[in-house]
C-alpha atoms as a PDB file:
ATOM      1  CA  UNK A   1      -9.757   1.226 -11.171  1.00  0.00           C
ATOM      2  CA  UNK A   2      -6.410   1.983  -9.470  1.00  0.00           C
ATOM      3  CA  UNK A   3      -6.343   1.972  -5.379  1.00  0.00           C
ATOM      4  CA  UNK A   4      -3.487   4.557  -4.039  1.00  0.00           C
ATOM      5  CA  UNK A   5      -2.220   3.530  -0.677  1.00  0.00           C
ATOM      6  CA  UNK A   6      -0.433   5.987   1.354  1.00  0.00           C
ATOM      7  CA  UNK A   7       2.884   6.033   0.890  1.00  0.00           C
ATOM      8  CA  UNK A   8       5.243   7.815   3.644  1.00  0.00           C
ATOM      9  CA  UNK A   9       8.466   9.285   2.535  1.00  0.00           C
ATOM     10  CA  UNK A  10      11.496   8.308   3.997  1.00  0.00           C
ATOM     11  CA  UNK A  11      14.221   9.948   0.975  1.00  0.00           C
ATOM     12  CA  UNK A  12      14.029  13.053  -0.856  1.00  0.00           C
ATOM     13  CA  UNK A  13      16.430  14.349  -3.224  1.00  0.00           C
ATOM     14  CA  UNK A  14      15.363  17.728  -5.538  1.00  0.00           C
ATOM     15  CA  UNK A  15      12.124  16.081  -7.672  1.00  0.00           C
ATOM     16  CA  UNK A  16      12.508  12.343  -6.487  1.00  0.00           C
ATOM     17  CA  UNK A  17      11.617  10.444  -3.161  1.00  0.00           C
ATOM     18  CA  UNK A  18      11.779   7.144  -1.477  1.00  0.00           C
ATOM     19  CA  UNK A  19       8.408   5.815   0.129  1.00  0.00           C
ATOM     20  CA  UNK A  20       8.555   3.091   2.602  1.00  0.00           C
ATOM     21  CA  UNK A  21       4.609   0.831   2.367  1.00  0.00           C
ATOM     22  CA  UNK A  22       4.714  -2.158   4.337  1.00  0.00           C
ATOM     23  CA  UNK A  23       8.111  -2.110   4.383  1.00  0.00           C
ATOM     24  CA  UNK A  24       8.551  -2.566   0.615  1.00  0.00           C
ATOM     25  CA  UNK A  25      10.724   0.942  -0.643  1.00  0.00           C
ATOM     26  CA  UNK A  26      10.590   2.267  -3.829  1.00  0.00           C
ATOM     27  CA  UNK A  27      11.489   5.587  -5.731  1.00  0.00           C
ATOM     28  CA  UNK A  28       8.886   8.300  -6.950  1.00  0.00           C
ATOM     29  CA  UNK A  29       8.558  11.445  -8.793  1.00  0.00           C
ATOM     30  CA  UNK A  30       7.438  14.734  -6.578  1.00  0.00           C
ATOM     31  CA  UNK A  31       7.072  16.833  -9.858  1.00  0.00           C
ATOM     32  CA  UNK A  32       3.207  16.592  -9.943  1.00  0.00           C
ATOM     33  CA  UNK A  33       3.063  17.652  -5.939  1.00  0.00           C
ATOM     34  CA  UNK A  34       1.416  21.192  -5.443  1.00  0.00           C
ATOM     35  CA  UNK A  35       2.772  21.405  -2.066  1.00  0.00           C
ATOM     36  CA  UNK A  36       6.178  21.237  -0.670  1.00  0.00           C
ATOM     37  CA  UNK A  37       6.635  17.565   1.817  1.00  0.00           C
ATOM     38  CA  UNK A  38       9.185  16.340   3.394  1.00  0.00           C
ATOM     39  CA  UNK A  39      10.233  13.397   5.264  1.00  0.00           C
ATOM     40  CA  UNK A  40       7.362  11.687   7.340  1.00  0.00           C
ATOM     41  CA  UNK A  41       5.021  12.775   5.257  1.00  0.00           C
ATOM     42  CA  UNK A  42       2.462  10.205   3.448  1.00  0.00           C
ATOM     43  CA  UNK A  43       1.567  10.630   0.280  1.00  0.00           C
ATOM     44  CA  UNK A  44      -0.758   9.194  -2.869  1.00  0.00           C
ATOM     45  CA  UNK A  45       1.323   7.590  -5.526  1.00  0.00           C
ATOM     46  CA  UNK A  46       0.064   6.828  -9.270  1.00  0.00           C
ATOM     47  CA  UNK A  47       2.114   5.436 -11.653  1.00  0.00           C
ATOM     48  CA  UNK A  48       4.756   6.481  -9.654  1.00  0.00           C
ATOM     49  CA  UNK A  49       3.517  10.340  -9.090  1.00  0.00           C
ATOM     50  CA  UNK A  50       3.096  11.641  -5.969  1.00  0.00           C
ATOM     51  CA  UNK A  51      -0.436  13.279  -6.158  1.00  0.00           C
ATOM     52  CA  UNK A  52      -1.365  14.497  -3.102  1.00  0.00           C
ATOM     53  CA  UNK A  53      -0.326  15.211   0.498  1.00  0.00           C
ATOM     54  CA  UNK A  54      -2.095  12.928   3.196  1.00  0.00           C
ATOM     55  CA  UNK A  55      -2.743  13.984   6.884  1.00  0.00           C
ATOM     56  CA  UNK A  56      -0.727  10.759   9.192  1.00  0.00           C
ATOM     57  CA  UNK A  57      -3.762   9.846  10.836  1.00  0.00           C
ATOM     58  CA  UNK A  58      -5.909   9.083   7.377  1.00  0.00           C
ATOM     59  CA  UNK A  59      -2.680   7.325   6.250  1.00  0.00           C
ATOM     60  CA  UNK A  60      -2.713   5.331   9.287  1.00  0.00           C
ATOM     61  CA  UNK A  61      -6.255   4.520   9.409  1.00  0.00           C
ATOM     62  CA  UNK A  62      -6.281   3.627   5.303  1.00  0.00           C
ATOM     63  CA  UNK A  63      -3.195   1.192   5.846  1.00  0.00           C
ATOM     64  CA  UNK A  64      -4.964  -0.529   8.787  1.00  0.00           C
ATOM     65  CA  UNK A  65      -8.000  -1.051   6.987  1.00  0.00           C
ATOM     66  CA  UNK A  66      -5.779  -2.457   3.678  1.00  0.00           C
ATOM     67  CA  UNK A  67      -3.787  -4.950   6.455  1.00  0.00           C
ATOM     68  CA  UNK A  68      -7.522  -5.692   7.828  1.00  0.00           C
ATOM     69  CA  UNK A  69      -8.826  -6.804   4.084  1.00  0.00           C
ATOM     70  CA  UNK A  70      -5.245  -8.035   3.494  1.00  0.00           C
ATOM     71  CA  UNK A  71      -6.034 -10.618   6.344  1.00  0.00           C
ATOM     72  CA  UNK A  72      -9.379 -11.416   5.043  1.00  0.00           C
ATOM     73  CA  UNK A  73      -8.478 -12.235   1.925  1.00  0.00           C
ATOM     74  CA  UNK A  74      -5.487 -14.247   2.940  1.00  0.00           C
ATOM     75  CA  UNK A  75      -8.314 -16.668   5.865  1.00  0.00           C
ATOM     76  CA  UNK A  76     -11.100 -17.277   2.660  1.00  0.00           C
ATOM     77  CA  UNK A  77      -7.763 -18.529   0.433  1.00  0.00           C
ATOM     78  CA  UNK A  78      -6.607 -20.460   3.316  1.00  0.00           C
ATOM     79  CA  UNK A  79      -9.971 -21.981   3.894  1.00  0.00           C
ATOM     80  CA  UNK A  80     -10.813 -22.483  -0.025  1.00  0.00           C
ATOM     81  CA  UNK A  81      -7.500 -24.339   0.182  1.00  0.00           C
ATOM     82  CA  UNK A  82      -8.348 -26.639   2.645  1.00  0.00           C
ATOM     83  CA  UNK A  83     -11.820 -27.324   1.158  1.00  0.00           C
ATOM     84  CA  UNK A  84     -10.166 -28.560  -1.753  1.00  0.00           C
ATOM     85  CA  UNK A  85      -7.656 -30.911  -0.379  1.00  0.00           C
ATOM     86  CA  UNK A  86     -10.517 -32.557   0.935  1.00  0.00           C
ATOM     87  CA  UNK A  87     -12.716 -32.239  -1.750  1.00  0.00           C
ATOM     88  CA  UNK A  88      -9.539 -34.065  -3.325  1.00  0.00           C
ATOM     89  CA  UNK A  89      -9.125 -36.454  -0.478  1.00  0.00           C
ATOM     90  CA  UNK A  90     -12.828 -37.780  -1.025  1.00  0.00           C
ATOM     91  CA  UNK A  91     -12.300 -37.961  -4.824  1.00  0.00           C
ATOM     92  CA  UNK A  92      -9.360 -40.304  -4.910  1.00  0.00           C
END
């Protein structure tokens, strides 16, 4: 299963793009896009395809909900982490 987070674009030149996600910037292809974008817009990327054309505010609430479960994930490794350094502790 492959997750596509929006992607906004912040380059274009003829067929390829620059998306900016989190800061991280990388090029794409536009050749698969059936509509025209331009810069600002967000966009689905696969295998470095743009796919499809996504409104800002479905962008915006997808990338806050990926920070959110970002976060999460990030806490139960912290926690796990400090369960087992004292799991260790009690061991030695």
């Amino acid at each position: 299963m492959c997750l596509a987070i929006p992607s906004k674009i912040v380059q274009i030149d003829a067929f390829r793009a620059v998306v900016d996600v989190y800061g991280a910037r990388r090029e794409i292809n536009l050749m698969l896009m059936p509509e025209e974008v331009v810069i600002g817009d967000y966009v689905l990327v696969h295998a470095g395809f743009a796919l499809q054309k996504v409104e800002q505010e479905s962008a915006h609430e997808a990338l806050s909900m990926i920070s959110s479960i970002i976060e999460d994930v990030e806490k139960e490794i912290e926690a796990e982490t400090v369960i087992n350094i004292q799991d260790n502790r009690k061991n030695s």
